[in-house]
N, C-alpha and C. Protein backbone atom coordinates (compact mmCIF):
# COMPACT_ATOMS: atom_id res chain seq x y z
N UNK A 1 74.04 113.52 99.08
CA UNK A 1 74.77 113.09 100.24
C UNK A 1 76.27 113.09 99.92
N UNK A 2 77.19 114.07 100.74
CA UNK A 2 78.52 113.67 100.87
C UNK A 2 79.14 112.42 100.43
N UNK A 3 79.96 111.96 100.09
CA UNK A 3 80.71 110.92 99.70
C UNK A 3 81.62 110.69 101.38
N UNK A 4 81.75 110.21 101.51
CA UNK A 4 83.12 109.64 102.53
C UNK A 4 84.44 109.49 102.26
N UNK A 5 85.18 110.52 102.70
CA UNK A 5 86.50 110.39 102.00
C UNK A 5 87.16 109.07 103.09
N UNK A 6 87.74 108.45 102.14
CA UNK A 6 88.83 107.34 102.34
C UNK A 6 89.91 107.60 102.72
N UNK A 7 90.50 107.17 103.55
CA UNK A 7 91.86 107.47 104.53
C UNK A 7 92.85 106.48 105.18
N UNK A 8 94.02 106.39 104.98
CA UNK A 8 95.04 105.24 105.86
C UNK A 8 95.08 106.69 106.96
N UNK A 9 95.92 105.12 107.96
CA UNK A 9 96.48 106.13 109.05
C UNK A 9 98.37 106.19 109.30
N UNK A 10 98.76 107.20 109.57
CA UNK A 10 100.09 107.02 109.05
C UNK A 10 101.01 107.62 110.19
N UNK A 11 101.71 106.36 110.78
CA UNK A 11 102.50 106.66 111.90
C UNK A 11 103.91 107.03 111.56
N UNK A 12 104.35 108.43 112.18
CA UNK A 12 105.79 108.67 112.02
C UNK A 12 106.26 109.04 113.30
N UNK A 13 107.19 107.71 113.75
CA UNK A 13 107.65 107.62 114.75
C UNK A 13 109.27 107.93 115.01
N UNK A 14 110.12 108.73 115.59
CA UNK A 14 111.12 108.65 116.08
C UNK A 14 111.75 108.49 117.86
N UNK A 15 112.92 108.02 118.00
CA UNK A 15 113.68 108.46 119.11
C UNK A 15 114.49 107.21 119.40
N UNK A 16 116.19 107.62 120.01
CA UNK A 16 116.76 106.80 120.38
C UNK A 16 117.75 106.68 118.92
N UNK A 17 117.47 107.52 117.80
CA UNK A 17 118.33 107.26 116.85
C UNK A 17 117.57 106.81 115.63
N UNK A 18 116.88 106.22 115.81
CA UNK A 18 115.71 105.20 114.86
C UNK A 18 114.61 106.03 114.43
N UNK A 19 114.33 106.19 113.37
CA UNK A 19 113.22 106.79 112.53
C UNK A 19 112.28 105.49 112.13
N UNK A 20 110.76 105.27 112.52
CA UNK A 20 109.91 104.28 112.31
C UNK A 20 108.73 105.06 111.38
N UNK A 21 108.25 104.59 110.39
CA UNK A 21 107.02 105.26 109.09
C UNK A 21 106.31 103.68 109.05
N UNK A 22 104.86 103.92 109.85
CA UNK A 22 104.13 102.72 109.16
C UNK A 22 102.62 103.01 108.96
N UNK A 23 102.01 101.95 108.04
CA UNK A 23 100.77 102.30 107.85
C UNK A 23 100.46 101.06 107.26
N UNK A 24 99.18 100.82 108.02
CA UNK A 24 98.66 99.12 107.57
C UNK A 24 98.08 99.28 105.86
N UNK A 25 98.02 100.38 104.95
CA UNK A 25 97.40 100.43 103.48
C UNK A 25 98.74 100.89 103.05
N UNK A 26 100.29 100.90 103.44
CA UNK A 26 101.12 101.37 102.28
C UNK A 26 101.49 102.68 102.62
N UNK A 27 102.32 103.03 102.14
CA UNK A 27 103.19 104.37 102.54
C UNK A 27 103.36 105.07 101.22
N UNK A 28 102.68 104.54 100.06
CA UNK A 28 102.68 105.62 98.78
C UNK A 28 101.68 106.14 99.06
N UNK A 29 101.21 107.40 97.47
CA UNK A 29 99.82 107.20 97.84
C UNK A 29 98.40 107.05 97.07
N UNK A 30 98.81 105.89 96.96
CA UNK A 30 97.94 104.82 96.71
C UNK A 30 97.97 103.56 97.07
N UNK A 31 96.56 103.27 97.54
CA UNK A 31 96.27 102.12 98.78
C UNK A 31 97.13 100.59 98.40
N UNK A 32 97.50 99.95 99.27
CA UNK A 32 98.77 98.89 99.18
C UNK A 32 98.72 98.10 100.69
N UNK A 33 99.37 96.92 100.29
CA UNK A 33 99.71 96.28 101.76
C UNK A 33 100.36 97.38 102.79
N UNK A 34 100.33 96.52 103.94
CA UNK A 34 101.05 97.03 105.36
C UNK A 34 102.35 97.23 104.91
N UNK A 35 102.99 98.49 105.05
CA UNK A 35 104.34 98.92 104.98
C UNK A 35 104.59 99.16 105.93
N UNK A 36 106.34 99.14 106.83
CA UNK A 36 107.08 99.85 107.77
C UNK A 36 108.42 100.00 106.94
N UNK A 37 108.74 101.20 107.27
CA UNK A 37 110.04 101.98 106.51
C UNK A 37 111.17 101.99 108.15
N UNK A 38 112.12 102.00 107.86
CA UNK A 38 113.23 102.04 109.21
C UNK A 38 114.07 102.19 108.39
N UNK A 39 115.07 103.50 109.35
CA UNK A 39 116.34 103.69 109.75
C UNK A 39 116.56 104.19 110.72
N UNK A 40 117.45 103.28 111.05
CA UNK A 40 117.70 103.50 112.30
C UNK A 40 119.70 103.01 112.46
N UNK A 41 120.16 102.86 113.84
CA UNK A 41 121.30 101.64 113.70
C UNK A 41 121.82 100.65 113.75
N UNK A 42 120.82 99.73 113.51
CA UNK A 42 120.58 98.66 113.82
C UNK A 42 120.66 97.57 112.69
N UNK A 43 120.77 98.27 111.40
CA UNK A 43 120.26 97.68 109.77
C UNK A 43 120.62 99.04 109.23
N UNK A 44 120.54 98.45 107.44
CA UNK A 44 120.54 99.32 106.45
C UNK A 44 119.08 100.36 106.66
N UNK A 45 119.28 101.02 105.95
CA UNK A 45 117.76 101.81 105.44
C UNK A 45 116.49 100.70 104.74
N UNK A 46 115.79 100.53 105.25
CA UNK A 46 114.41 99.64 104.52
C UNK A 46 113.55 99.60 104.90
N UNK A 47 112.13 99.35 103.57
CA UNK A 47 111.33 99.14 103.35
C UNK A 47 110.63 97.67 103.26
N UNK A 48 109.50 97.22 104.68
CA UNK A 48 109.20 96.12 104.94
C UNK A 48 107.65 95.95 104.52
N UNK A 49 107.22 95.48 103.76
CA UNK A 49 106.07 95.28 103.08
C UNK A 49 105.45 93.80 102.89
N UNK A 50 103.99 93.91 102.81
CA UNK A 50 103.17 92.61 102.29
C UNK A 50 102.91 91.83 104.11
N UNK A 51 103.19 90.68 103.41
CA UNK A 51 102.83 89.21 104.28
C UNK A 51 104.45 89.52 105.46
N UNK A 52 105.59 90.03 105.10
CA UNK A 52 106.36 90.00 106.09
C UNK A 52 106.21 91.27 107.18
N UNK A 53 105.17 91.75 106.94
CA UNK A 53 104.60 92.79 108.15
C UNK A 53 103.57 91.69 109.01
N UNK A 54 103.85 91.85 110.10
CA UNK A 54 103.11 91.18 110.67
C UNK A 54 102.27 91.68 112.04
N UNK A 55 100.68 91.98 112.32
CA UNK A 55 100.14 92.78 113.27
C UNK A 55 99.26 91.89 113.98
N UNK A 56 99.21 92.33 115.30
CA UNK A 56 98.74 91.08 116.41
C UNK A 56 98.06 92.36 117.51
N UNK A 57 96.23 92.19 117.14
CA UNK A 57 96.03 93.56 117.97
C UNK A 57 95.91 92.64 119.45
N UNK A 58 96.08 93.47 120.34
CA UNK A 58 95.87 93.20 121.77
C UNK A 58 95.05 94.28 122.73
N UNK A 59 95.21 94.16 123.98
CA UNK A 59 94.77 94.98 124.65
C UNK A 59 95.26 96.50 124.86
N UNK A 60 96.56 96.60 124.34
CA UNK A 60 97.34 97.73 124.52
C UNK A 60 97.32 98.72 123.23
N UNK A 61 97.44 97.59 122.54
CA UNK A 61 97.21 98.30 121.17
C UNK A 61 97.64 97.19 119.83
N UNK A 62 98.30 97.76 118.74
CA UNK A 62 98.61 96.39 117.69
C UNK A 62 99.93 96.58 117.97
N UNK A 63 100.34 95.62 117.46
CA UNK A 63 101.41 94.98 117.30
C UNK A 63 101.93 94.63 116.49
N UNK A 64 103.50 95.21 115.70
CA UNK A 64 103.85 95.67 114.02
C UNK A 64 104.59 94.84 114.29
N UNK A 65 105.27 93.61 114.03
CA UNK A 65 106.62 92.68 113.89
C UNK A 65 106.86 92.68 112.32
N UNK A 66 108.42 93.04 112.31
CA UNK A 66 108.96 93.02 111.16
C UNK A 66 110.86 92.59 111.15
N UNK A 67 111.12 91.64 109.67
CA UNK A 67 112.43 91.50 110.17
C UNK A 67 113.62 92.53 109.89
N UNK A 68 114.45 92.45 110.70
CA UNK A 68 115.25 93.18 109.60
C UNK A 68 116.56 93.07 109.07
N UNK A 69 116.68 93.44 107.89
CA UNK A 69 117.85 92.65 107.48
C UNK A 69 119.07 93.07 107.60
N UNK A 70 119.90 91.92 107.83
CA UNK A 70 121.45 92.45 108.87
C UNK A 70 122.00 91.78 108.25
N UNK A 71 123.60 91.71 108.52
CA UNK A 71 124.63 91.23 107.59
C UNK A 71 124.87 89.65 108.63
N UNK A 72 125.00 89.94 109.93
CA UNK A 72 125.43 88.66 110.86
C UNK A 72 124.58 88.30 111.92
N UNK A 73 123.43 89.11 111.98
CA UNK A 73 122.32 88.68 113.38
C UNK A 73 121.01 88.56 112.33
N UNK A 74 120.04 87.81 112.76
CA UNK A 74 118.89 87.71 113.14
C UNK A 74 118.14 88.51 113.85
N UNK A 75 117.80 90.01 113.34
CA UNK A 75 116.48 90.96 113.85
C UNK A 75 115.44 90.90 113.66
N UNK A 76 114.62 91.48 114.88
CA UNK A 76 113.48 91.58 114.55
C UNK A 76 112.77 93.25 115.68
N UNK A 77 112.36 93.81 114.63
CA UNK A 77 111.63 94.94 115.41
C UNK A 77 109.99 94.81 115.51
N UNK A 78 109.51 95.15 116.73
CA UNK A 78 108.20 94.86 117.35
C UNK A 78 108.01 96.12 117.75
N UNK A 79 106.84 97.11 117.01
CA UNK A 79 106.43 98.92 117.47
C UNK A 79 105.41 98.35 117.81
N UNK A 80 104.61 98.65 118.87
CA UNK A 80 103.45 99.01 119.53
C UNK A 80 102.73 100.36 119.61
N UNK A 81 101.55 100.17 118.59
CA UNK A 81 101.03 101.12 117.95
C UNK A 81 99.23 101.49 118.79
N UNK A 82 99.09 102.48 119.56
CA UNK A 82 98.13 102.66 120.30
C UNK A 82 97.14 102.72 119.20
N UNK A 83 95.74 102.05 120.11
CA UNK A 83 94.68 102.85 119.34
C UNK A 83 94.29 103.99 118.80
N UNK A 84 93.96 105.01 118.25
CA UNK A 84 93.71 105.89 117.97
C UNK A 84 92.65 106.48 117.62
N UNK A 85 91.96 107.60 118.18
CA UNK A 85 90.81 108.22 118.20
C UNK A 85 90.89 109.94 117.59
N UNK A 86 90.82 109.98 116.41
CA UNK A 86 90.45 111.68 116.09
C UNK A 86 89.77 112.30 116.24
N UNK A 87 90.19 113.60 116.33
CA UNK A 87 89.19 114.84 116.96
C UNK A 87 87.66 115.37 116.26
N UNK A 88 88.19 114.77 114.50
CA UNK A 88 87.13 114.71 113.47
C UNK A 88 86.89 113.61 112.97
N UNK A 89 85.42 113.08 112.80
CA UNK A 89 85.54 111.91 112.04
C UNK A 89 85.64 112.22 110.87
N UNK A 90 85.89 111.01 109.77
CA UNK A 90 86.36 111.10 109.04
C UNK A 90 84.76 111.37 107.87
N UNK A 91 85.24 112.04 106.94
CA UNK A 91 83.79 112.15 105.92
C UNK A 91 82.94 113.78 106.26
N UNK A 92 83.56 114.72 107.66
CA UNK A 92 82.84 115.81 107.80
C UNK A 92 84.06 116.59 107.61
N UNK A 93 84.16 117.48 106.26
CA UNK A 93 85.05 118.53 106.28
C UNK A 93 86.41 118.27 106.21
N UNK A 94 86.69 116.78 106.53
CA UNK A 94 88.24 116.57 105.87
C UNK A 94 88.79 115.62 107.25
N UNK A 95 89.85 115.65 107.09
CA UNK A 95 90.70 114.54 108.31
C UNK A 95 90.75 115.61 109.33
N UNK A 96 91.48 114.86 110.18
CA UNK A 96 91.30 115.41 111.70
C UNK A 96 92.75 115.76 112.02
N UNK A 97 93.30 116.89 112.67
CA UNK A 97 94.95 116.72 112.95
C UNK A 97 95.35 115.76 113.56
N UNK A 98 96.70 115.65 113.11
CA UNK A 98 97.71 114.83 113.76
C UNK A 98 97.44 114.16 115.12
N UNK A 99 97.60 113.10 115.73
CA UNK A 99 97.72 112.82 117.25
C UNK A 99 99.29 112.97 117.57
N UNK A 100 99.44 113.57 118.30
CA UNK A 100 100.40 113.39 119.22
C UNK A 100 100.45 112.19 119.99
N UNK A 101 101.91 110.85 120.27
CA UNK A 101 101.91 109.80 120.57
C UNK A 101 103.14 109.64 121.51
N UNK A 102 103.48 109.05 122.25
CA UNK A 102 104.19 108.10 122.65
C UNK A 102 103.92 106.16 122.81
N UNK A 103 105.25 106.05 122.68
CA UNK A 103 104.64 104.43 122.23
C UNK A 103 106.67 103.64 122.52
N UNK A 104 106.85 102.60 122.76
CA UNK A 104 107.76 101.98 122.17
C UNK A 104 108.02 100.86 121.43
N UNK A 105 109.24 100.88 120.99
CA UNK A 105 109.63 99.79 119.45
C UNK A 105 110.32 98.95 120.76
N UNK A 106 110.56 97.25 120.32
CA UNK A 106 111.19 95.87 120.97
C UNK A 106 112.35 95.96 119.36
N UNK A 107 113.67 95.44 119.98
CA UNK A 107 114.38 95.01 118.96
C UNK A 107 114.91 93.70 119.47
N UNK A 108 114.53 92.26 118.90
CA UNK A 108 115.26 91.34 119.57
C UNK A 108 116.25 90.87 118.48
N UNK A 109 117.66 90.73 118.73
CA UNK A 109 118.55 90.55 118.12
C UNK A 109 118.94 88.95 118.35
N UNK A 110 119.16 87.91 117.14
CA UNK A 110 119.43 86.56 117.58
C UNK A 110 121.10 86.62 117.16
N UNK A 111 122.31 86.60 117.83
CA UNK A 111 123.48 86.73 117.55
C UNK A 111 123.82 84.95 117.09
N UNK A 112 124.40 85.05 115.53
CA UNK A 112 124.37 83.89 115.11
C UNK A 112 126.29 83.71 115.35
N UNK A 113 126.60 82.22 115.63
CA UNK A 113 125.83 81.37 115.94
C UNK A 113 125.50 80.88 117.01
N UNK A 114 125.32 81.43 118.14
CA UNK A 114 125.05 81.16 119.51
C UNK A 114 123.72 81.28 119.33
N UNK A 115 123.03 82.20 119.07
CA UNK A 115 121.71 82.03 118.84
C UNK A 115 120.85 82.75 120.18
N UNK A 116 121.84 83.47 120.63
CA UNK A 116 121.64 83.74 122.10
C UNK A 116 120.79 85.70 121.55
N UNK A 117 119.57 85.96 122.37
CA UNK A 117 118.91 87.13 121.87
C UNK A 117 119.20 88.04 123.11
N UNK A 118 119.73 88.89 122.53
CA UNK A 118 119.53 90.06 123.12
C UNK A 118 118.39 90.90 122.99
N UNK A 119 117.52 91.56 123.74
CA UNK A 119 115.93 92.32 123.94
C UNK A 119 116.47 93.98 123.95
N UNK A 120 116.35 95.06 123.29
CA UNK A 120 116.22 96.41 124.08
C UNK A 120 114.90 96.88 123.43
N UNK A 121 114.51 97.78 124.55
CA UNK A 121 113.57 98.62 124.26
C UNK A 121 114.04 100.23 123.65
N UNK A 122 113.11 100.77 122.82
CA UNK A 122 113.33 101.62 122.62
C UNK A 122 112.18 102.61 122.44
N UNK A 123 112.27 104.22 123.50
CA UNK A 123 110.97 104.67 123.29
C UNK A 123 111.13 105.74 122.45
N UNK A 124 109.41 105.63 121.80
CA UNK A 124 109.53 106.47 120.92
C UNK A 124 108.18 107.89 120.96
N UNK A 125 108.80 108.85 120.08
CA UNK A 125 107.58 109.89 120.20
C UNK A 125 107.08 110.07 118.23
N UNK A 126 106.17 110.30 118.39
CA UNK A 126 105.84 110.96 116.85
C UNK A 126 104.24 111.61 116.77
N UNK A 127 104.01 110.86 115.80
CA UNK A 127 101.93 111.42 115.47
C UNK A 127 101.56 110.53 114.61
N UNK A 128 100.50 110.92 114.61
CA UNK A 128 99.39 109.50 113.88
C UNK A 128 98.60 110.26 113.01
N UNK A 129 98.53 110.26 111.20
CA UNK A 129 98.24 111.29 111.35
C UNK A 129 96.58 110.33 110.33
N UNK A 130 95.70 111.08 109.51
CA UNK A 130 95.43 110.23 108.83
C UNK A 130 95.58 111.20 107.34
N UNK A 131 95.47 109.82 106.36
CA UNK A 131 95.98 110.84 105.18
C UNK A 131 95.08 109.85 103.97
N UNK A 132 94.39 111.44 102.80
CA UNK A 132 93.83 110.88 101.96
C UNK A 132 94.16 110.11 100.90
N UNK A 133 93.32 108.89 100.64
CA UNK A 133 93.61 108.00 99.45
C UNK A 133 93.19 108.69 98.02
C-alpha cells in the first residue's frame, strides 16, 4: 500500500503593494508552527511565527491575526483565508495544482497616543498551493 504523502498548504498572497506568505506548519521546509511573512508598507519586512499567529475558523473561512511591528502605531493585520478544495487528493500521484484565490487582508492601525484605529481593507489575489513535507 502507498504511503500518504504529507503536505502543508501554502498561501502566496499579493496586491495593493503588500506581499502576504502563510502556512499554518511553517514556511521552511520542514514542518513548524503557523508562520506569516509580510512586506508590505505598512512595517518593516517580517516574519510572524508560533503562539503570536493567531487563527479563528468561521463561516467564511479562517482567520490569520498577526501583529505588526511599527516604530509609533499599534498594528495589526487580519488575511482571510478561504477554504480550500484540490483537484487531487492528496496520497494519489502527488499534490494537486495551485488554486487560484481571491481573498482580503484587514489592517487596523491603533495611532498612539490617541489610541484612535484606523480600519483599511485590502484586496488581495494569489494561490494556495500545497507543498511536500
Amino acid at each position: 500500500m502507498a504511503e500518504a504523502i504529507v503536505v502543508k498548504v501554502l498561501f502566496q498572497l499579493e496586491g495593493d503593494g503588500t506581499t502576504i506568505r502563510y502556512s499554518d506548519r511553517g514556511l521552511s521546509d520542514l514542518p513548524g508552527p503557523p508562520q506569516l511573512a509580510y512586506h508590505g508598507p505598512l512595517a518593516e519586512d517580517q516574519t510572524i511565527s508560533g503562539d503570536s499567529v493567531q487563527q479563528s475558523k468561521t463561516v467564511a473561512g479562517t482567520l490569520v491575526t498577526v501583529p505588526l511591528r511599527t516604530i509609533d502605531v499599534a498594528t495589526t493585520l487580519t488575511v482571510l483565508l478561504p477554504d480550500i478544495t484540490f483537484a487531487k487528493p492528496v496520497g494519489q500521484g502527488g499534490v494537486a495544482p495551485p488554486v487560484d484565490l481571491q481573498t482580503v487582508a484587514i489592517t487596523t492601525t491603533r495611532v498612539l497616543p490617541t489610541q484612535r484605529s484606523n480600519i483599511k481593507a485590502l484586496s488581495l489575489k494569489g494561490t494556495a498551493s500545497q507543498v511536500p513535507l
